[in-house]
N, C-alpha and C. Protein backbone atom coordinates (compact mmCIF):
# COMPACT_ATOMS: atom_id res chain seq x y z
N UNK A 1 -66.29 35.96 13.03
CA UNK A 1 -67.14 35.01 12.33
C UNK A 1 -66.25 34.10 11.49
N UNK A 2 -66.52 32.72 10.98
CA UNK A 2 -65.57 32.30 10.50
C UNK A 2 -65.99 32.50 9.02
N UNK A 3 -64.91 31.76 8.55
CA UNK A 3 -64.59 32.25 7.06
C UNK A 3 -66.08 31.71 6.63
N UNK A 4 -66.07 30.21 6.81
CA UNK A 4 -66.86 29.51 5.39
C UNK A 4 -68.98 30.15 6.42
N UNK A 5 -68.81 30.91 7.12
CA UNK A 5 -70.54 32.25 7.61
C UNK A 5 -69.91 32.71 6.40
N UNK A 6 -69.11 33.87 6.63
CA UNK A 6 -69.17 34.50 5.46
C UNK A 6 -69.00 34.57 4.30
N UNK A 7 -68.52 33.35 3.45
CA UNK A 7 -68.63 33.02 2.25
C UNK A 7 -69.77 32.42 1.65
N UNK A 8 -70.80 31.89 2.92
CA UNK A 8 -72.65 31.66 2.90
C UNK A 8 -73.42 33.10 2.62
N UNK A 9 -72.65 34.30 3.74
CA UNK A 9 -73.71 35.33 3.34
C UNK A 9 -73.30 35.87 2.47
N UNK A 10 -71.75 35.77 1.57
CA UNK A 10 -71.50 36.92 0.05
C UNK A 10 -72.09 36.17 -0.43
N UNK A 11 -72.48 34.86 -0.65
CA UNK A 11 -72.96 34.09 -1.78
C UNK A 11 -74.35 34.28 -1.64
N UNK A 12 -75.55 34.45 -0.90
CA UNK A 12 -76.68 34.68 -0.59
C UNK A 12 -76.76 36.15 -0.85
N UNK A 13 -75.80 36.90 -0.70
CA UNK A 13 -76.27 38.33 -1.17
C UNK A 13 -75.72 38.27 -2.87
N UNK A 14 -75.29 37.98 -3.25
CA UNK A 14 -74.63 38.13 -4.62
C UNK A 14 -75.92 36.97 -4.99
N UNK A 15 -76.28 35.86 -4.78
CA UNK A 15 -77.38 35.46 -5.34
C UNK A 15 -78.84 36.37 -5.23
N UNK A 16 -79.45 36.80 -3.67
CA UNK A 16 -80.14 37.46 -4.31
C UNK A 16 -80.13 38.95 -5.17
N UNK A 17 -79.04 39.85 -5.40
CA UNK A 17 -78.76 40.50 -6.71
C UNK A 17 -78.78 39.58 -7.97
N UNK A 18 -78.58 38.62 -8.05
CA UNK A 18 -78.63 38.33 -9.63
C UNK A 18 -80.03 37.83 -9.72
N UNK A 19 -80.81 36.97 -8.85
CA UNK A 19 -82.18 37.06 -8.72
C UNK A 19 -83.10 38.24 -9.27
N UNK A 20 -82.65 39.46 -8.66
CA UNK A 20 -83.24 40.79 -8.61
C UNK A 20 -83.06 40.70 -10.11
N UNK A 21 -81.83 40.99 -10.73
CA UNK A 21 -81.34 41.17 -11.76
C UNK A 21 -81.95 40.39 -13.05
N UNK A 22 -82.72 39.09 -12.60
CA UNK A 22 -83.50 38.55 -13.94
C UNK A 22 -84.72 38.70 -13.47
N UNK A 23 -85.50 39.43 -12.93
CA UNK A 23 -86.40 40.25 -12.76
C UNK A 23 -87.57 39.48 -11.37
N UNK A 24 -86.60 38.69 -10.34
CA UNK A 24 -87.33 38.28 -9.40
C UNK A 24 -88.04 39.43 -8.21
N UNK A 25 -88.95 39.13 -7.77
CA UNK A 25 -89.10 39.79 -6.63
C UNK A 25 -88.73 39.15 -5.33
N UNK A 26 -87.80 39.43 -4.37
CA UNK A 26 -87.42 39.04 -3.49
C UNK A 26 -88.51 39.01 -2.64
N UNK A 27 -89.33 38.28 -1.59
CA UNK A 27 -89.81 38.56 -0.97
C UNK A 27 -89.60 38.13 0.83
N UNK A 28 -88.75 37.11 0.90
CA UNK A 28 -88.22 37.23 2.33
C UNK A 28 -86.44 37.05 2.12
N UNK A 29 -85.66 36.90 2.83
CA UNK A 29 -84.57 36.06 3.03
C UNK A 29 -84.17 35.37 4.06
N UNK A 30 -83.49 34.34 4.53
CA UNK A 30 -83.50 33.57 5.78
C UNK A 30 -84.71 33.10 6.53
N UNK A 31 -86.05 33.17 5.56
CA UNK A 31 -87.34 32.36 6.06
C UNK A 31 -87.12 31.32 6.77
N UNK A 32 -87.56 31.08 7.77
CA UNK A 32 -87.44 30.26 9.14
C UNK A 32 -88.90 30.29 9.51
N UNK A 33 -88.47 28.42 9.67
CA UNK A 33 -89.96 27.68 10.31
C UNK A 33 -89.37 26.59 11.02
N UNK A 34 -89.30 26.30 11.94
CA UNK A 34 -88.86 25.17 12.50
C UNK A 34 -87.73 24.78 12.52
N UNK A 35 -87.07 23.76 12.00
CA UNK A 35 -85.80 23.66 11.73
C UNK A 35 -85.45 23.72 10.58
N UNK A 36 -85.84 24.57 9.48
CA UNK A 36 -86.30 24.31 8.48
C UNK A 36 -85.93 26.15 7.83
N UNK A 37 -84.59 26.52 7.15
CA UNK A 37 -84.46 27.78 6.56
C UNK A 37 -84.72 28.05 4.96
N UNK A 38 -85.52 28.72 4.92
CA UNK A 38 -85.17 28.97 3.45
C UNK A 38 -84.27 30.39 2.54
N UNK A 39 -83.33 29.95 2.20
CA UNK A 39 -82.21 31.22 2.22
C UNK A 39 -82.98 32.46 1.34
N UNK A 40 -83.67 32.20 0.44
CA UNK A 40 -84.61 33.27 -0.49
C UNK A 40 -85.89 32.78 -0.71
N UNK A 41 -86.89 33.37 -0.33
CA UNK A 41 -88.40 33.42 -1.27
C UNK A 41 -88.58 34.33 -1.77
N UNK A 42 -88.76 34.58 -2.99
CA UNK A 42 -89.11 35.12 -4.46
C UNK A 42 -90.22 34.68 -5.50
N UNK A 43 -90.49 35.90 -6.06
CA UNK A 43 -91.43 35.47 -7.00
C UNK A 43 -90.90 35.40 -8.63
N UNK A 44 -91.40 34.58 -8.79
CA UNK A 44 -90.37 34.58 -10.69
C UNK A 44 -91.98 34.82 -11.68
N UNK A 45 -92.47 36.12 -11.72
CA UNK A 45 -93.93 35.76 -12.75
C UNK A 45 -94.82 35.37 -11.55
N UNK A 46 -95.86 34.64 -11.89
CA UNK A 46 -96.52 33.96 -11.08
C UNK A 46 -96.18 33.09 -10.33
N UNK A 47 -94.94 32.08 -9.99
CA UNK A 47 -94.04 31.36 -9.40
C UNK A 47 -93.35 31.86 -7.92
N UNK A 48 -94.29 30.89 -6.84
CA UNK A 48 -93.27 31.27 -5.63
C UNK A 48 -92.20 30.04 -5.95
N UNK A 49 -91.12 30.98 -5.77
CA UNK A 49 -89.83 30.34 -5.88
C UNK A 49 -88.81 29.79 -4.70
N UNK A 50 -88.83 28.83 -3.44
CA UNK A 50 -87.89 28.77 -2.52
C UNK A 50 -86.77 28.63 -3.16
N UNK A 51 -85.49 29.17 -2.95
CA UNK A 51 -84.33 29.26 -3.49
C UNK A 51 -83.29 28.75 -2.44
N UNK A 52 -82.28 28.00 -2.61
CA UNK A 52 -81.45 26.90 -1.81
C UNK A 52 -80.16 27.75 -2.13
N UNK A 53 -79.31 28.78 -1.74
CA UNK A 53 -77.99 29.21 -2.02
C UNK A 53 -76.93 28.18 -1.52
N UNK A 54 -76.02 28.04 -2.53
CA UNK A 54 -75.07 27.19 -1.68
C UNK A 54 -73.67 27.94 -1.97
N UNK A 55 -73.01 28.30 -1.54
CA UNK A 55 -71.68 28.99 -1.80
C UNK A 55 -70.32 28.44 -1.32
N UNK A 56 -69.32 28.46 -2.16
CA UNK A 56 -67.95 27.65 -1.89
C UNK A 56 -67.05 28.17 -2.23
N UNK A 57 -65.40 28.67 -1.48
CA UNK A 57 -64.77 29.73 -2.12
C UNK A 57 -63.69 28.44 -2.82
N UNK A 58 -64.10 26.98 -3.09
CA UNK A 58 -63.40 26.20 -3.51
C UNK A 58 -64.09 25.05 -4.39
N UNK A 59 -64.06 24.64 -5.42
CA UNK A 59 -64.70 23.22 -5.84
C UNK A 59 -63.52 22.12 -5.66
N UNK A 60 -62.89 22.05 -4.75
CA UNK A 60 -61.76 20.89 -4.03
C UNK A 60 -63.12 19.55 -3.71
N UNK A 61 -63.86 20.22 -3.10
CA UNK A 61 -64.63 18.86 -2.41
C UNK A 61 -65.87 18.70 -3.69
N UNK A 62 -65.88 19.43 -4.46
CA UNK A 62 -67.68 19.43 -5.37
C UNK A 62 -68.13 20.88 -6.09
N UNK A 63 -68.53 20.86 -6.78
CA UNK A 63 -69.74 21.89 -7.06
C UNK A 63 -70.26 22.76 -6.11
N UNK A 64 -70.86 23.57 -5.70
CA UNK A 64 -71.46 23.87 -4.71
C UNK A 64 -73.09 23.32 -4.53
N UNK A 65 -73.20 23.28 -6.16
CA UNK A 65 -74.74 22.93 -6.18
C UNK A 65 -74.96 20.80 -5.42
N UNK A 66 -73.42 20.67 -5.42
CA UNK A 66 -74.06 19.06 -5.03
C UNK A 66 -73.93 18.92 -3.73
N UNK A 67 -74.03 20.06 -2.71
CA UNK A 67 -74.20 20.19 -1.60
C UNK A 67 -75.84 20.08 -1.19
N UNK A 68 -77.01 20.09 -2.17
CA UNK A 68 -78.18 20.12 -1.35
C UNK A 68 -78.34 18.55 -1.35
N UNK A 69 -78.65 18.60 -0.12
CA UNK A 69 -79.42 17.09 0.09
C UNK A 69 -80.32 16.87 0.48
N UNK A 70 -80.56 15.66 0.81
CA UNK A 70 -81.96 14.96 0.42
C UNK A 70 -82.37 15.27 1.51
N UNK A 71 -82.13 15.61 2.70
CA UNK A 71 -82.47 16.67 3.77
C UNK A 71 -82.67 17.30 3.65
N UNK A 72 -82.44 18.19 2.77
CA UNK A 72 -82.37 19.89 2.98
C UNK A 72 -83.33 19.67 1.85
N UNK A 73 -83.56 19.34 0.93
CA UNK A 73 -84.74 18.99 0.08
C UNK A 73 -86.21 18.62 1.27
N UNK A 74 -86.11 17.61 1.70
CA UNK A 74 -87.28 17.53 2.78
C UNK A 74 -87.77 18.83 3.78
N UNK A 75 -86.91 19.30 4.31
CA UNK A 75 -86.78 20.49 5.07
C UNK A 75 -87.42 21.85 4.30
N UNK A 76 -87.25 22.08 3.20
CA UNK A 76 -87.18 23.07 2.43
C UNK A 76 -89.04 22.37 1.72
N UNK A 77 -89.34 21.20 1.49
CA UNK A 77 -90.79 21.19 1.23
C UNK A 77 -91.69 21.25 2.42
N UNK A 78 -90.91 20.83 4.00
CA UNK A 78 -92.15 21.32 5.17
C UNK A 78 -91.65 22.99 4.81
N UNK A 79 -91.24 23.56 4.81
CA UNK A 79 -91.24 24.95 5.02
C UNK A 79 -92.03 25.61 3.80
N UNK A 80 -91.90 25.30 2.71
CA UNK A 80 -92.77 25.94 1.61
C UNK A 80 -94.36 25.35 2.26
N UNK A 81 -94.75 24.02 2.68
CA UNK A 81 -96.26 23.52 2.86
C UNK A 81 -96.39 25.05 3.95
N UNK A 82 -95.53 25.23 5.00
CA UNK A 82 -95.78 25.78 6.26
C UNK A 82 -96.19 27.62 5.34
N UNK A 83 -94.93 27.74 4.73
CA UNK A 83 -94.94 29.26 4.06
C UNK A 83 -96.77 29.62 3.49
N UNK A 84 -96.79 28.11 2.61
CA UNK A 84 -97.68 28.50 1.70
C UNK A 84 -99.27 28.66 2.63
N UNK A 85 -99.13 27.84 3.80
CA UNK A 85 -100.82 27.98 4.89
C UNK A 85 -100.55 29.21 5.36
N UNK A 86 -99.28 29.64 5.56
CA UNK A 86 -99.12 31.11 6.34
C UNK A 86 -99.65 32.21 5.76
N UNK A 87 -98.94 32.30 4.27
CA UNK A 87 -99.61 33.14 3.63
C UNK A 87 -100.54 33.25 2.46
N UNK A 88 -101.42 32.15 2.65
CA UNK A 88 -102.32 31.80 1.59
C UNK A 88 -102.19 31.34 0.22
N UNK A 89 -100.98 30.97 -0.19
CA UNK A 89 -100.31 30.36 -1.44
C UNK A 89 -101.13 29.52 -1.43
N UNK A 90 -101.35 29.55 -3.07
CA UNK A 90 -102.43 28.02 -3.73
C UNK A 90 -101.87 27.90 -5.18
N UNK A 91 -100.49 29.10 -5.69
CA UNK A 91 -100.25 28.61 -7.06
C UNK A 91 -99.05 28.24 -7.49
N UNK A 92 -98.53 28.31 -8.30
CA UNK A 92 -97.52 27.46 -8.34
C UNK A 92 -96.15 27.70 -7.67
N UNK A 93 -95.63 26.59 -7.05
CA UNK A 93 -94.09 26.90 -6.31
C UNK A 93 -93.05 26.29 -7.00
N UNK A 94 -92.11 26.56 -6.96
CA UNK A 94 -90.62 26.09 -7.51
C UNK A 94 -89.67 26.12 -7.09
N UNK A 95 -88.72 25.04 -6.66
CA UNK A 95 -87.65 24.74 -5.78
C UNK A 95 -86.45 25.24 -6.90
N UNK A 96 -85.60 26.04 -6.59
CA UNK A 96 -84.15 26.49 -7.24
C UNK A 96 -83.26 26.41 -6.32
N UNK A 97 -81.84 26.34 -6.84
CA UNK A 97 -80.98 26.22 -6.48
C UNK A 97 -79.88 27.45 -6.92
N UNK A 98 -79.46 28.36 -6.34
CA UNK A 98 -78.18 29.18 -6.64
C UNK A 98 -77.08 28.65 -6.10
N UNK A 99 -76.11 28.27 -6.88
CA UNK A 99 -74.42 28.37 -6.89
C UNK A 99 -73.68 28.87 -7.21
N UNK A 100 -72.78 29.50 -6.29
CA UNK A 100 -71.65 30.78 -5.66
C UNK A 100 -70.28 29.82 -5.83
N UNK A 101 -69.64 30.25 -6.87
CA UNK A 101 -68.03 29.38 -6.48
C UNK A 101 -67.18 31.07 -6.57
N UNK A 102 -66.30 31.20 -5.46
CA UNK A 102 -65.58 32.01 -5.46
C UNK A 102 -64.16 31.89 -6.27
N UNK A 103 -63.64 31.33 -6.48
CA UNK A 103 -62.66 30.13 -7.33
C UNK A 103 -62.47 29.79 -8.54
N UNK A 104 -60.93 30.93 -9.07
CA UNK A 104 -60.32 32.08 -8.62
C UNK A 104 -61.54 33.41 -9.11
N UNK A 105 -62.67 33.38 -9.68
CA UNK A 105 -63.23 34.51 -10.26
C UNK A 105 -64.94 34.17 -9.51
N UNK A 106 -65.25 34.96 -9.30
CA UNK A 106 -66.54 34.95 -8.76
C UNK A 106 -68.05 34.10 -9.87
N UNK A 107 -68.57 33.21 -10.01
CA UNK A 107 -69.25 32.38 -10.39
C UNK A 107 -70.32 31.56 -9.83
N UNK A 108 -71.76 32.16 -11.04
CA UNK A 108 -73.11 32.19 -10.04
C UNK A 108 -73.61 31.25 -11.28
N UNK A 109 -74.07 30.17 -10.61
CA UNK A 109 -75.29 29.42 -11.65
C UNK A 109 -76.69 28.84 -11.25
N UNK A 110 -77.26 29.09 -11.87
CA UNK A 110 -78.85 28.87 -11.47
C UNK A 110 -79.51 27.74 -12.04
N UNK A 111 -80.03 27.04 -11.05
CA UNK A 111 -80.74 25.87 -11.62
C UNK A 111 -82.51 26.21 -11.58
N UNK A 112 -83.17 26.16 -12.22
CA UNK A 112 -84.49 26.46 -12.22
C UNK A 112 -84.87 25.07 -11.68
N UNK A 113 -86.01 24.66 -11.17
CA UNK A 113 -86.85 23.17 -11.30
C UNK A 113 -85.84 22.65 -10.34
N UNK A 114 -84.93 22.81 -9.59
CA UNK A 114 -83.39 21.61 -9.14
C UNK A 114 -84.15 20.64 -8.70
N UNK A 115 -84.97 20.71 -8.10
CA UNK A 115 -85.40 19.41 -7.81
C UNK A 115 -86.79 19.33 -7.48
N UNK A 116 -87.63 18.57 -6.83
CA UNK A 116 -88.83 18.17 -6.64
C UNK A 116 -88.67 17.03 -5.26
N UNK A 117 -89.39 17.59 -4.57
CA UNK A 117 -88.82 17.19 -3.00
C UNK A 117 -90.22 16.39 -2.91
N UNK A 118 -89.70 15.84 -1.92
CA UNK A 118 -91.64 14.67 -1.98
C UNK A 118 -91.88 14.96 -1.11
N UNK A 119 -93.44 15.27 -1.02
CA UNK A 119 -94.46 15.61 -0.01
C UNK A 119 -94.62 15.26 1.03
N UNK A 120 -94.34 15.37 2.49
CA UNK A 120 -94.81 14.29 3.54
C UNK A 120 -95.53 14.40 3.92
């Protein structure tokens, strides 16, 4: 497998542990609808949460967090509309973002709210 698969799945597993760890409930991982993944759904409280992991064993090119784009933002709101008819969701959802920098010490930051994707 190459390096930068597996520096996606330590960072997706080390995100959802720290998830767990501020008292989320995990409820899928790698949710798939179309072309369309969502790396964590969780509940935060009453909050379905889609969660966007992005992991980098380098900030040479960026942040890890300024890797989501305005694609993957679109992608990630058909999949919550699709999640939420699937399984009857009607209350509130919230788009987050986890960032994994491996570089040199292991480093996780969480954006609550990251963004707000527009409806199509």
């Amino acid at each position: 497998m190459a390096q930068h698969n597996d520096t996606g799945q330590a960072g997706e597993e080390l995100a959802a542990q720290f998830l767990e760890q501020q008292g989320f409930q995990i409820l899928h991982r790698n949710w798939r609808f179309g072309r369309a993944e969502v790396d964590i759904v969780a509940m935060d409280g009453p909050a379905l949460v889609l969660v966007e992991v992005k992991a980098r064993s380098s900030d040479h090119f960026g942040r890890p967090e300024d890797f989501v784009s305005a694609k993957k933002q679109r992608f990630l709101a058909e999949a919550a509309s699709r999640y939420m008819e699937m399984y009857g969701h009607d209350w509130e959802i919230r788009f987050d973002v986890v960032a994994v920098l491996f570089n040199p010490e292991t480093e996780i930051t969480h954006f609550r709210d990251a963004f707000f994707p527009e409806w199509g």
